[in-house]
N, C-alpha and C. Protein backbone atom coordinates (compact mmCIF):
# COMPACT_ATOMS: atom_id res chain seq x y z
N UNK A 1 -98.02 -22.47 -61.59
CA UNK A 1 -98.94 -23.14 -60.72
C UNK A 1 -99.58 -22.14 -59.78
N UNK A 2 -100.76 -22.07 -59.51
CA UNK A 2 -101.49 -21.34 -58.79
C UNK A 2 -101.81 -22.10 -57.23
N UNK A 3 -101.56 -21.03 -56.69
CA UNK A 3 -101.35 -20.73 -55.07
C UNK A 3 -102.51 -21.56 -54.54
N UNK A 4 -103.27 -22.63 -53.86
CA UNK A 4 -104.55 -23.16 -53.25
C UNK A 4 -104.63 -23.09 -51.60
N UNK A 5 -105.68 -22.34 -51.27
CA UNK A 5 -105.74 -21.75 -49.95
C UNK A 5 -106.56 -23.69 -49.28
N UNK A 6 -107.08 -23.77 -50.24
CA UNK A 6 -107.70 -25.23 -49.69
C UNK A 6 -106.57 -26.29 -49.38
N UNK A 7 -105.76 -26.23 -49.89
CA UNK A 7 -104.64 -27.27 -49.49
C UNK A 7 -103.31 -26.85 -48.06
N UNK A 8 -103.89 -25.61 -47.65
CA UNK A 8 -102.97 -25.14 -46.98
C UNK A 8 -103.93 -24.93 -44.95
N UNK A 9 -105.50 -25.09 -45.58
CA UNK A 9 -106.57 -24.54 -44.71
C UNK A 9 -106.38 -25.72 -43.56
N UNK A 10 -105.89 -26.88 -43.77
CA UNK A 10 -105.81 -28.17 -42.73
C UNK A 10 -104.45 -27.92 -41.67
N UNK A 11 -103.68 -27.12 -42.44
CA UNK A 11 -102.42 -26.86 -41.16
C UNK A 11 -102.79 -25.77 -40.74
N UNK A 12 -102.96 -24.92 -41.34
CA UNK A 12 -103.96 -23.66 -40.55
C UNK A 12 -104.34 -24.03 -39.48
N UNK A 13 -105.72 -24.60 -39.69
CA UNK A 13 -106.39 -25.03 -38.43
C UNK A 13 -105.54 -25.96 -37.50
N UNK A 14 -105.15 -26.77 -37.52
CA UNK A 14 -104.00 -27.92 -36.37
C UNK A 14 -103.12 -26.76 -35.83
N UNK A 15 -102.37 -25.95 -36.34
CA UNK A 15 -101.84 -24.55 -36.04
C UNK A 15 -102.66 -23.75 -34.69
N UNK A 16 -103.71 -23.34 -35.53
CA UNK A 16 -104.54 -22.53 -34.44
C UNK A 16 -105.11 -23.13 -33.33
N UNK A 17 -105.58 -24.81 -33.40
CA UNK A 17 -105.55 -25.59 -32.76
C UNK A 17 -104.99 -25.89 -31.49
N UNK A 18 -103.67 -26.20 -32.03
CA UNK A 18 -102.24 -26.28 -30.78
C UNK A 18 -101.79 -25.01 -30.54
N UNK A 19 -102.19 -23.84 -30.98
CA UNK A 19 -102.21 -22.51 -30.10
C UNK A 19 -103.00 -22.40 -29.03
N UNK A 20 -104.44 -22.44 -29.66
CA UNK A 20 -105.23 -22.47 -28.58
C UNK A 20 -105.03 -23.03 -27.13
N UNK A 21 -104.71 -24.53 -27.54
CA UNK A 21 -104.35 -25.35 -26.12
C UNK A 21 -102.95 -24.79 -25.36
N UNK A 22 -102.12 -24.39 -26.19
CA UNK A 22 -101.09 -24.16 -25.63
C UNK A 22 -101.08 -22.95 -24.61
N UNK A 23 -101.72 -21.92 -25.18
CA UNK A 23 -102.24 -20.87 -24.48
C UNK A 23 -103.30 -21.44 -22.82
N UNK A 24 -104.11 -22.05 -22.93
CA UNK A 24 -104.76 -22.77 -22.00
C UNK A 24 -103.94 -23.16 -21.20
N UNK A 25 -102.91 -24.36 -21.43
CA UNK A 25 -102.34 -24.76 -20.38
C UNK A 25 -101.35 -24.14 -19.79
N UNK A 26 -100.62 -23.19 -20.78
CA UNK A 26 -99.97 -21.94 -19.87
C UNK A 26 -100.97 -21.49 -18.91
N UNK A 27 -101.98 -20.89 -19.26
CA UNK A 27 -102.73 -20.17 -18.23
C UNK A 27 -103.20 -21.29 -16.83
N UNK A 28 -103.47 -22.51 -16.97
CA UNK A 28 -104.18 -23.33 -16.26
C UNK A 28 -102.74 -23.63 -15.08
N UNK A 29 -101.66 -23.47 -15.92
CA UNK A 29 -100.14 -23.38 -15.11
C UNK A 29 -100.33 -22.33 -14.20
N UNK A 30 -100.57 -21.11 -14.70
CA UNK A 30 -100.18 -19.71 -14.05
C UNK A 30 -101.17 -20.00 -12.51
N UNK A 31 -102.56 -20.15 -12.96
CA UNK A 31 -103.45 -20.40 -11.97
C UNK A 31 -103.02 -21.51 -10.96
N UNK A 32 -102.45 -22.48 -11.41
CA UNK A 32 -101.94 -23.60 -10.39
C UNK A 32 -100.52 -22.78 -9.59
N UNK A 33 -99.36 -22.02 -9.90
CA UNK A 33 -99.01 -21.43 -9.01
C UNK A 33 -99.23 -20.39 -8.66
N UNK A 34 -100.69 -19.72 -8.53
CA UNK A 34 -101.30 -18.91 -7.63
C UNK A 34 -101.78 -19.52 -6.85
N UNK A 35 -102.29 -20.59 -7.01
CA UNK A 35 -103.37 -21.57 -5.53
C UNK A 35 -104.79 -21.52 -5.87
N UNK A 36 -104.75 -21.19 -7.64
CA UNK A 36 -105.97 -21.83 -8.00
C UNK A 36 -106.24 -22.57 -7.79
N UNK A 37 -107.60 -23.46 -7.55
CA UNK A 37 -107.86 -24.96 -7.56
C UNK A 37 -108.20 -24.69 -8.97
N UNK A 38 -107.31 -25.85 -10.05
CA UNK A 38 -108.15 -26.14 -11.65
C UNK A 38 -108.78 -26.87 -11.41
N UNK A 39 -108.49 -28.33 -10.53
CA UNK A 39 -109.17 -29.19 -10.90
C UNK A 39 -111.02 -29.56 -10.77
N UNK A 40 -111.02 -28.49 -9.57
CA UNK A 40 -112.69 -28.76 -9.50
C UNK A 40 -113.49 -27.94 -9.89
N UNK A 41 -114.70 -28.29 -10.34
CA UNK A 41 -115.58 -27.81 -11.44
C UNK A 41 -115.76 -26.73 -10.12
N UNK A 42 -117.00 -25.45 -10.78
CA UNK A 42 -117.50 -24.71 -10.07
C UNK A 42 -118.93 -24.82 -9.82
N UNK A 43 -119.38 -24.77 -9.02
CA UNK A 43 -121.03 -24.89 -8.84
C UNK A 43 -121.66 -23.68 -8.99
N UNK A 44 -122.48 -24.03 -9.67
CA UNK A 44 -123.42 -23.06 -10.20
C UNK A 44 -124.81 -22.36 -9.23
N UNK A 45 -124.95 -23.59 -8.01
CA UNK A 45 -125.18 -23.15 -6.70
C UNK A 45 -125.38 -22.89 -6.02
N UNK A 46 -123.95 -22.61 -5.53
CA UNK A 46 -123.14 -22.50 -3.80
C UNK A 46 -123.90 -20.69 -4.21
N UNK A 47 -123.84 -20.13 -3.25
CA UNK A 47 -125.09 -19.08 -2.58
C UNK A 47 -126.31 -18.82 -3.01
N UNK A 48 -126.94 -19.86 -3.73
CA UNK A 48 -128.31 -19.62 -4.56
C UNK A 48 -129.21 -20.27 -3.83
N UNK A 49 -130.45 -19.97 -3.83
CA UNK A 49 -131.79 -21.10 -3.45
C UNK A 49 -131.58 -22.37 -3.86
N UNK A 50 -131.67 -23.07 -3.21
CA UNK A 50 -131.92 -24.68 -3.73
C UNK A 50 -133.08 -24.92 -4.60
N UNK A 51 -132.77 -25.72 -6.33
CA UNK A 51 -133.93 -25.59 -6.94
C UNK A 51 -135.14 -26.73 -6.25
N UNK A 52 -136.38 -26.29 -6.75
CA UNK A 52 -137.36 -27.06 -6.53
C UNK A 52 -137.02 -28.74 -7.03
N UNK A 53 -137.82 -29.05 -5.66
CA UNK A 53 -137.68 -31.07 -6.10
C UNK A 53 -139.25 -31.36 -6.63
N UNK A 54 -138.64 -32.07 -7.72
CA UNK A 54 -139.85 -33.23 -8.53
C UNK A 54 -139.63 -34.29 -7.95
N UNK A 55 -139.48 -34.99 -7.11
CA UNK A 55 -139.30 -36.23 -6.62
C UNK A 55 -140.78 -37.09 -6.62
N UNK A 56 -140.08 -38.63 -6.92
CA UNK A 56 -141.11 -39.51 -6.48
C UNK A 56 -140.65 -40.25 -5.03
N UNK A 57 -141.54 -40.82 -4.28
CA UNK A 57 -141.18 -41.42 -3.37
C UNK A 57 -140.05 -42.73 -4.05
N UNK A 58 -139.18 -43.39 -3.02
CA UNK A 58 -138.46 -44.31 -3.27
C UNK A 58 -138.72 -45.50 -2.41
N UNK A 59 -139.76 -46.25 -2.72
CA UNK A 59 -140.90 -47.47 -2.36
C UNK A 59 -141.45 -47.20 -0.80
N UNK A 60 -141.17 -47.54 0.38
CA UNK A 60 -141.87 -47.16 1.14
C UNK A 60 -141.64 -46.23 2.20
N UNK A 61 -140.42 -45.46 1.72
CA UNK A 61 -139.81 -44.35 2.53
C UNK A 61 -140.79 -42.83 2.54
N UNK A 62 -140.56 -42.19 3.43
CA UNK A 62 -140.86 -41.07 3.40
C UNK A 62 -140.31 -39.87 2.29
N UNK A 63 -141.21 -39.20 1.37
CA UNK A 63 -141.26 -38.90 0.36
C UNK A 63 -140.09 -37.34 0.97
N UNK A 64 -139.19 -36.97 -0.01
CA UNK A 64 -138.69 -35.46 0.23
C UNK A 64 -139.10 -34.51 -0.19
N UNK A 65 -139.56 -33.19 0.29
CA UNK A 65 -140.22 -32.36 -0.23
C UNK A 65 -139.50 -31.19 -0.15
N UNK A 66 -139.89 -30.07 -0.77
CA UNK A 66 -139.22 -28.93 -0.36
C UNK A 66 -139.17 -28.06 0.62
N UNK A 67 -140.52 -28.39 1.14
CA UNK A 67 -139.95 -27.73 2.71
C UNK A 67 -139.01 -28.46 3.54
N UNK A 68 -138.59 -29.58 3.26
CA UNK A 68 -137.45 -30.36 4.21
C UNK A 68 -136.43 -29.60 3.98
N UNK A 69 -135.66 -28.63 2.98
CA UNK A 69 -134.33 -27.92 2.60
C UNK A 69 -134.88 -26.57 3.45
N UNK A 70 -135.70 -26.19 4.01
CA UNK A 70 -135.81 -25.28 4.91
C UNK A 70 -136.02 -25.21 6.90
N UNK A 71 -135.61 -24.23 6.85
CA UNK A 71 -135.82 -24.40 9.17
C UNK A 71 -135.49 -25.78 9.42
N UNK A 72 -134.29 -26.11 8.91
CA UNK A 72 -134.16 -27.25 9.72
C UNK A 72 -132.67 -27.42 10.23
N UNK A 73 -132.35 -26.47 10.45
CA UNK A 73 -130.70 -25.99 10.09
C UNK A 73 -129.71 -25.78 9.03
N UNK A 74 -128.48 -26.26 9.01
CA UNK A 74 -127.93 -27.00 8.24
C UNK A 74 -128.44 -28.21 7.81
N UNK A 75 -128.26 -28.44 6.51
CA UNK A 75 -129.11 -29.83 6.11
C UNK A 75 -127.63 -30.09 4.94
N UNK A 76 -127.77 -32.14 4.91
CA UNK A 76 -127.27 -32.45 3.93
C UNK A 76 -127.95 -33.56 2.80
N UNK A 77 -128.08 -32.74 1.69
CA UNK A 77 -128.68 -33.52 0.54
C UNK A 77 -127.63 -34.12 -0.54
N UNK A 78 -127.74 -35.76 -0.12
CA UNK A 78 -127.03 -36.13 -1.37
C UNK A 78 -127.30 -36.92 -1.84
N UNK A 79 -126.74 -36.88 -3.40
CA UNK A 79 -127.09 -37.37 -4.57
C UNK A 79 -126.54 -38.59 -4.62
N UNK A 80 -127.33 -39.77 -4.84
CA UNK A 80 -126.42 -41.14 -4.25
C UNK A 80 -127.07 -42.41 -5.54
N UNK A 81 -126.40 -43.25 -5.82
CA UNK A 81 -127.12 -44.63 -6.73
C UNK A 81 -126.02 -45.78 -6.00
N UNK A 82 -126.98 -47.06 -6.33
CA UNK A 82 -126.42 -48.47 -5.95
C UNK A 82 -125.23 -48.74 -6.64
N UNK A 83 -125.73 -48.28 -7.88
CA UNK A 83 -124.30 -48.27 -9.11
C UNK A 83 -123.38 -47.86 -8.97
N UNK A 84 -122.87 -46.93 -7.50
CA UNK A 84 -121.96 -46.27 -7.73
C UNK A 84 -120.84 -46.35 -6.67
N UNK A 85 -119.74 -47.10 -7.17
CA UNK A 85 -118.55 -47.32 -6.07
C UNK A 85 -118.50 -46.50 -4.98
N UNK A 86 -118.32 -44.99 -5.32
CA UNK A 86 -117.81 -44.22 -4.60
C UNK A 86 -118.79 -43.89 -3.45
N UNK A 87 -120.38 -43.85 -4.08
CA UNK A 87 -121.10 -43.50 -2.94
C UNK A 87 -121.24 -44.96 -1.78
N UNK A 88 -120.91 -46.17 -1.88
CA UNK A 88 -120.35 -47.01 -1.13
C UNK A 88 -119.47 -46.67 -0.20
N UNK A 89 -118.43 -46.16 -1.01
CA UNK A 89 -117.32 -45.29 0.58
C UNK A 89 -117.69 -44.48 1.06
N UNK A 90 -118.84 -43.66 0.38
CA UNK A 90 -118.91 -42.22 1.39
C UNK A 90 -119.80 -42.87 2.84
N UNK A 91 -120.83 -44.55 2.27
CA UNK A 91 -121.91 -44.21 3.11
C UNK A 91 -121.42 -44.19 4.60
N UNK A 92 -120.59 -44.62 5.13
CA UNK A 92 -119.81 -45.08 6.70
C UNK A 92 -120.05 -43.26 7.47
N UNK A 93 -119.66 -42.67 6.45
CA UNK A 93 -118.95 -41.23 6.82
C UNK A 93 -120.42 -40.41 6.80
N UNK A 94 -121.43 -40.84 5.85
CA UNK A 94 -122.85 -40.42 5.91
C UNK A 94 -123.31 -40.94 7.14
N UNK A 95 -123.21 -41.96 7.10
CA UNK A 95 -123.85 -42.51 8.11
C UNK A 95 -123.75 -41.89 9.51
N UNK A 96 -122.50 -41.69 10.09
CA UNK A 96 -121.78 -41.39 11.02
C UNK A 96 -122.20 -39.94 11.53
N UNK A 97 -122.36 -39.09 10.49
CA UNK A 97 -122.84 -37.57 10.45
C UNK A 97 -123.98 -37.48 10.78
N UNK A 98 -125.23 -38.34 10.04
CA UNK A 98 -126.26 -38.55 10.18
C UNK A 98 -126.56 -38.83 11.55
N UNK A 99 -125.70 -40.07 12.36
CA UNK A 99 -126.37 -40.38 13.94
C UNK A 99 -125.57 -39.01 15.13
N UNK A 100 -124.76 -38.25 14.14
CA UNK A 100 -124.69 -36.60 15.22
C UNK A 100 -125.20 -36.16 15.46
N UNK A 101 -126.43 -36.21 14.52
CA UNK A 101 -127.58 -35.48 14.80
C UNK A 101 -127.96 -34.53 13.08
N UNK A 102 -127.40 -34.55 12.53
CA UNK A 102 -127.15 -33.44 10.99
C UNK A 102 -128.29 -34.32 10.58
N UNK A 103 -128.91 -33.32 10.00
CA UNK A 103 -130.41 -33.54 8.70
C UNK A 103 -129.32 -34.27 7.67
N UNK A 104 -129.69 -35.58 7.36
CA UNK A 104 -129.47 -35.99 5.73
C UNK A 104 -130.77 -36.56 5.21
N UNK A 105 -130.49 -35.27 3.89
CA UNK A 105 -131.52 -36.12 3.17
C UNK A 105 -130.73 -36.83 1.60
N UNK A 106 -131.59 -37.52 1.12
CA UNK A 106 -131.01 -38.14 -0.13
C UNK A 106 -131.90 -38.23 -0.73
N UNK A 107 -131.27 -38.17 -2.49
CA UNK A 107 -131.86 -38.87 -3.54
C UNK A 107 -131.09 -39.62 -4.18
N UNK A 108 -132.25 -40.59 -4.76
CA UNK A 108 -131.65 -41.63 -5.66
C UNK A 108 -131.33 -41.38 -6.94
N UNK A 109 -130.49 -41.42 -7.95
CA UNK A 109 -130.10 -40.73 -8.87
C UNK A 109 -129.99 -41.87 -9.71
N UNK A 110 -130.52 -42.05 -11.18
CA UNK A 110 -130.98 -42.65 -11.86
C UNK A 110 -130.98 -44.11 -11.90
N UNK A 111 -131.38 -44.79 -10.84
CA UNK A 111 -131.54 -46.73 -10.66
C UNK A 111 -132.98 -46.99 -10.31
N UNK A 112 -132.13 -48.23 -10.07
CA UNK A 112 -133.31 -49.12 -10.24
C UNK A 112 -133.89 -49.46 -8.67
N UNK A 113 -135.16 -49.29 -8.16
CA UNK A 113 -135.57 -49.09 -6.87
C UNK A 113 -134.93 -50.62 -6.24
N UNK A 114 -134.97 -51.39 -6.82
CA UNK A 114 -134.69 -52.78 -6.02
C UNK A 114 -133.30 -52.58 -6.02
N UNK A 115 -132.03 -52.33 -6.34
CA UNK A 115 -131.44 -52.06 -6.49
C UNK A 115 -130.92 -50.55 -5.06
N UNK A 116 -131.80 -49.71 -5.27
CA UNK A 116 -131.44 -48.92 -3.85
C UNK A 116 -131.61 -49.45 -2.75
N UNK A 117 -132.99 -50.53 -2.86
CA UNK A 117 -133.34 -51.16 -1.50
C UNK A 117 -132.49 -51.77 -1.04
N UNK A 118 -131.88 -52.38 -1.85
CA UNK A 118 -130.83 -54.07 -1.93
C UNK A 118 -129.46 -52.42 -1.24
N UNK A 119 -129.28 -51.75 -1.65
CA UNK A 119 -127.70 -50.81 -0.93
C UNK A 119 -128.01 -50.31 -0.17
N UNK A 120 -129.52 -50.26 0.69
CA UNK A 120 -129.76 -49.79 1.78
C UNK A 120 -129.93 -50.34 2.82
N UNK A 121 -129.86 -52.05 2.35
CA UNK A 121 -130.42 -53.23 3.07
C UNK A 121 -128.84 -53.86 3.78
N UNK A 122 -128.39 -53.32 2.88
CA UNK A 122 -126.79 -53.70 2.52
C UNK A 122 -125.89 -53.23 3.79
N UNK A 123 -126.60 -51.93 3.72
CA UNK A 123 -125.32 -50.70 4.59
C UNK A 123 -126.03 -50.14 5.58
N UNK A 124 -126.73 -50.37 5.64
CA UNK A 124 -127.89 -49.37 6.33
C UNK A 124 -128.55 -47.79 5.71
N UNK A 125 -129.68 -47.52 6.47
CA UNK A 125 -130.38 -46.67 5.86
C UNK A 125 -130.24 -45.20 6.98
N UNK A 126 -128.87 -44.18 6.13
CA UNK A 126 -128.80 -43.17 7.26
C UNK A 126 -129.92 -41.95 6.75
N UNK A 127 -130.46 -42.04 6.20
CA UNK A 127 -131.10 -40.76 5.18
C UNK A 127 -132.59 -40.61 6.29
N UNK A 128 -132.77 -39.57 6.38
CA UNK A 128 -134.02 -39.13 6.93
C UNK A 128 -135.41 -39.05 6.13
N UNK A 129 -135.38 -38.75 5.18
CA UNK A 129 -136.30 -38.96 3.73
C UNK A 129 -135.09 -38.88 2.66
N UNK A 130 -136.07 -39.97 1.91
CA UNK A 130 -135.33 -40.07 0.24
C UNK A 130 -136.33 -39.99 -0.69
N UNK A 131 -135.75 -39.04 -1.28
CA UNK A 131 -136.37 -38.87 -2.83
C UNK A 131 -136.18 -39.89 -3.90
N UNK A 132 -136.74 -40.23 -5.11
CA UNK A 132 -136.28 -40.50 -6.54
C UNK A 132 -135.90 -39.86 -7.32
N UNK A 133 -134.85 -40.09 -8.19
CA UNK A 133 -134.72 -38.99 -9.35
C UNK A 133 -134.75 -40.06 -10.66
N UNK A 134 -135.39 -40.55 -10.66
CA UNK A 134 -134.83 -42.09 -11.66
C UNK A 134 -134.90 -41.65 -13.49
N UNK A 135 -135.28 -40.49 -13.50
CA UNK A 135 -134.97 -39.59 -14.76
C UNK A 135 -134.44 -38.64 -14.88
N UNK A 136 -133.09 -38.30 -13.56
CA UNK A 136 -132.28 -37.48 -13.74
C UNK A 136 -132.74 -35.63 -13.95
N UNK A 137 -134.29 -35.60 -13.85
CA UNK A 137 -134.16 -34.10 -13.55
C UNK A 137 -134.18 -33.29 -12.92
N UNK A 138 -134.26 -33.78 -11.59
CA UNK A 138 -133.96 -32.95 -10.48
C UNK A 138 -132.14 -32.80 -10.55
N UNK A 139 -131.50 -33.55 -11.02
CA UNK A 139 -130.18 -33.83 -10.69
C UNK A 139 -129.91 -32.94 -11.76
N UNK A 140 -130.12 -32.64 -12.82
CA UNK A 140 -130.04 -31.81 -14.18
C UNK A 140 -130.46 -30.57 -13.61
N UNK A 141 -131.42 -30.05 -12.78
CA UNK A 141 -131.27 -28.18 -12.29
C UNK A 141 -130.62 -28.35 -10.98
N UNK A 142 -129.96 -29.42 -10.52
CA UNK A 142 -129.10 -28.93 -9.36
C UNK A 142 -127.54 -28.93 -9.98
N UNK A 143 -127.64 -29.26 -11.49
CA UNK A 143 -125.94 -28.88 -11.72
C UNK A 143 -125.60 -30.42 -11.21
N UNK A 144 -125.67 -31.53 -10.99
CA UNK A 144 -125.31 -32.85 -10.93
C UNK A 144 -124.59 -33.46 -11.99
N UNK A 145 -123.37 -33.43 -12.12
CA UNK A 145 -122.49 -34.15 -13.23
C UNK A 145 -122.09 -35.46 -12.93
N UNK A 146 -121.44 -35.73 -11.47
CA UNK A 146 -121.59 -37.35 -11.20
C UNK A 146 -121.91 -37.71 -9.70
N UNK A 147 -121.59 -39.32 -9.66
CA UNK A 147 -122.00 -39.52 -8.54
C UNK A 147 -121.02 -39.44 -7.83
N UNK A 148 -120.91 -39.50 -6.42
CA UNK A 148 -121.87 -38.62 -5.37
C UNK A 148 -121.75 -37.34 -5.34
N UNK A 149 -122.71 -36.58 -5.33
CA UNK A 149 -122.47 -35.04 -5.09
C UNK A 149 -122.98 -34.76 -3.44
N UNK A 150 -123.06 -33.68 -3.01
CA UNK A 150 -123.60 -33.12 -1.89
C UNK A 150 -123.88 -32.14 -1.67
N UNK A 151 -124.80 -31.87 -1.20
CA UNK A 151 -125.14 -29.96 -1.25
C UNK A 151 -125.57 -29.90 0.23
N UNK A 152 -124.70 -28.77 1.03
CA UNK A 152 -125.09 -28.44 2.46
C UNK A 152 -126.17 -27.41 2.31
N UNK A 153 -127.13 -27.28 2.92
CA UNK A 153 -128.21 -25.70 2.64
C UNK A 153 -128.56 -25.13 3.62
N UNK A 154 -128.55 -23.91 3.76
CA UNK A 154 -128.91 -23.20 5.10
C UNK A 154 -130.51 -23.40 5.73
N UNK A 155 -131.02 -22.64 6.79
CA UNK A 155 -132.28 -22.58 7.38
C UNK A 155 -133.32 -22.12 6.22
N UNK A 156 -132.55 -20.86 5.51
CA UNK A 156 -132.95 -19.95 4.35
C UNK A 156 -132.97 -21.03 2.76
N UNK A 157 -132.61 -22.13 2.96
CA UNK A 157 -133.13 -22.75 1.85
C UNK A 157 -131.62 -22.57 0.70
N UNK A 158 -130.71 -22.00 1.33
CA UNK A 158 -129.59 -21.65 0.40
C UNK A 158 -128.29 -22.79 0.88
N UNK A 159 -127.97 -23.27 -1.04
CA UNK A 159 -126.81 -23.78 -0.64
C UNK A 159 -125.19 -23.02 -0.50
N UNK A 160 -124.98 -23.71 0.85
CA UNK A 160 -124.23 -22.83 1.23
C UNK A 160 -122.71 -23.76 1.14
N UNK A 161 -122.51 -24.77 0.32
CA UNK A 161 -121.51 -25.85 -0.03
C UNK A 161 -122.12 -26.78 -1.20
N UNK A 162 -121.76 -26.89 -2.17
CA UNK A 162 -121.57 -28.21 -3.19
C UNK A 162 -120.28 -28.80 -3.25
N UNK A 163 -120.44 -29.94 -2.96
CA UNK A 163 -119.47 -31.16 -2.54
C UNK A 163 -119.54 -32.37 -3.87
N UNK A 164 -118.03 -32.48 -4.59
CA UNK A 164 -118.61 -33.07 -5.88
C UNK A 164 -118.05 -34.32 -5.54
N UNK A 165 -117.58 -35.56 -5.13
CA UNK A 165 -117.11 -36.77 -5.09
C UNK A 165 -117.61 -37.35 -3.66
N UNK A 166 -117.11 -38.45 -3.25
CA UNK A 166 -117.49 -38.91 -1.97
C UNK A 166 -116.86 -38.22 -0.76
N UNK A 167 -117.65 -38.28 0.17
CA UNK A 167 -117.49 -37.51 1.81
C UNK A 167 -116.86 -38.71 2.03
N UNK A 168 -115.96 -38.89 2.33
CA UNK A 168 -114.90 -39.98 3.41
C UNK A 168 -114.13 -38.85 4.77
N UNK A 169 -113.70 -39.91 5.06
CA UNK A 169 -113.06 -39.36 6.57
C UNK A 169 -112.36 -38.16 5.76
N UNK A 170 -111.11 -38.12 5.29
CA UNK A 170 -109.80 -37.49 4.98
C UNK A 170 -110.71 -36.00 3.87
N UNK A 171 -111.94 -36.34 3.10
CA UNK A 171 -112.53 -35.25 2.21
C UNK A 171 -113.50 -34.66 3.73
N UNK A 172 -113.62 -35.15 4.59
CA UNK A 172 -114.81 -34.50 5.44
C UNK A 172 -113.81 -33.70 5.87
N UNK A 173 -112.64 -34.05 6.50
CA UNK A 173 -111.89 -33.28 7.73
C UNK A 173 -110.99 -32.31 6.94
N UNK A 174 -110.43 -32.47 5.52
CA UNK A 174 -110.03 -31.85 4.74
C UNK A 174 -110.38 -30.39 3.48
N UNK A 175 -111.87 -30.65 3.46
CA UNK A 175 -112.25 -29.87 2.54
C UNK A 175 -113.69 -29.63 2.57
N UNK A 176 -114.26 -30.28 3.21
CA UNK A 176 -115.65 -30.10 3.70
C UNK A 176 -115.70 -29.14 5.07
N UNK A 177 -115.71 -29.67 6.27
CA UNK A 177 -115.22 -28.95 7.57
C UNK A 177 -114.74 -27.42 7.24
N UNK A 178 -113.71 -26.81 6.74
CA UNK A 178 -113.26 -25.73 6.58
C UNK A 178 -114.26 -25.59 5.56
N UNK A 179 -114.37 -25.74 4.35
CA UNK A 179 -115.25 -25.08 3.77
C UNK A 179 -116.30 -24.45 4.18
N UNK A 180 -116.73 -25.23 5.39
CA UNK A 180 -118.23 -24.99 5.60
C UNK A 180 -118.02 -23.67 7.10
N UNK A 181 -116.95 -23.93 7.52
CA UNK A 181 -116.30 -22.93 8.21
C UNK A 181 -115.95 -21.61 8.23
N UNK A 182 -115.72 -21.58 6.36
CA UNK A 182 -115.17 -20.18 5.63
C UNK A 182 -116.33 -19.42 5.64
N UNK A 183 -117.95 -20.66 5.50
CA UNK A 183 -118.85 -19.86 4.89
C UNK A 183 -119.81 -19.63 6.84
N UNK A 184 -119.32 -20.13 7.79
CA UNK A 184 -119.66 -19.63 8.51
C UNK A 184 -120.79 -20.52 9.14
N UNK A 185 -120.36 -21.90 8.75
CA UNK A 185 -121.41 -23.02 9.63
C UNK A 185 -120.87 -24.13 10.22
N UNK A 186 -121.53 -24.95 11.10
CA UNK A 186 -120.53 -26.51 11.11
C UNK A 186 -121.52 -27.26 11.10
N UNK A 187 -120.87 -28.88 11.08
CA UNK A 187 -121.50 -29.97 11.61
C UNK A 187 -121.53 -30.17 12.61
N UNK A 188 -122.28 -31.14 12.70
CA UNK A 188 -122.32 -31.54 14.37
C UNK A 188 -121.39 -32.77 14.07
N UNK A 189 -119.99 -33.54 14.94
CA UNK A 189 -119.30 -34.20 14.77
C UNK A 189 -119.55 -35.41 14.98
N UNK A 190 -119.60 -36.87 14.89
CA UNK A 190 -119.03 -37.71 15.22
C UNK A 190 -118.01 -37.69 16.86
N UNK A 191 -118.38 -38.41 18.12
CA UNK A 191 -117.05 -38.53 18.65
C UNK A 191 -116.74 -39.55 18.48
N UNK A 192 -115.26 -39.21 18.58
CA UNK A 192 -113.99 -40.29 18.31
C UNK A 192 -113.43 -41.03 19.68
């Protein structure tokens, strides 16, 4: 009987397969007791120019443009929809930042305008201008994978923080705050 490399080529691969991974999660181990963070993505970004906005207005708000991500201090732009649980919890904590005095701006990220009106009508409206993105390509060259994101940007137009889930109390005072600390800026606070 003659030897068949085709009948042998399916454990091969499942083989090299569960090497591969195995190798991965050793390494994804090693990095977790160094004080890697695995779990959060990396932004593509944090010290780059903020890309240009295509925005449409979002019905009778003041339209966002690109000179708003410049000379205006620290600024916060985030990526927000009606659809989306989480940006519901962040808005209290937006909101709150917003009457400190901090630039927020927002866009709407792929809904339906009655639908933003109806979550703005809802919660109130902390955003200083809002954009549309209701075809997702502004959100596609800022590196936007879900909702809510946030991007802090300097005077210079550079983001100087990408923030990937909702801003709540415990993510502001936890990982936002110092972050933005490391890189050598703050908010203006909320008092308590």
């Amino acid at each position: 009987m003659k030897f068949n490399w085709l009948m042998v080529l399916p454990l091969v691969l499942t083989l090299g397969f569960f090497g591969v991974a195995a190798t991965q999660l050793m390494n994804n181990q090693d990095d977790q007791r160094q004080g890697v963070d695995t779990d959060s993505l990396p932004s593509t970004r944090e010290g780059n120019p903020a890309p240009p906005l295509d925005l449409g207005p979002l019905a009778q708000f003041e339209e966002l443009s690109d000179e708003d991500l410049r000379g205006n201090g620290l600024i916060i732009l985030n990526f927000w929809a009606s659809w989306c649980p989480p940006c519901r919890a962040e808005h209290p904590t937006l909101t709150a930042l917003a009457e400190a005095g901090n630039p927020l701006f927002g866009i709407n990220y792929r809904d339906q305008p009655s639908q933003a009106l109806s979550f703005l009508s809802d919660l109130g409206n902390p955003y200083d201008r809002i954009g549309a993105d209701p075809e997702a390509r502004n959100g596609r060259d800022w590196g936007v994978v879900a909702m809510p994101e946030t991007f802090f940007i300097n005077d210079e137009g550079i983001v100087v923080l990408h923030f990937r889930g909702p801003i709540v109390q415990r993510s502001l005072r936890n990982q936002v705050i110092p972050a933005l600390a490391e890189a050598g800026y703050e908010l203006q606070l909320p008092e308590e």
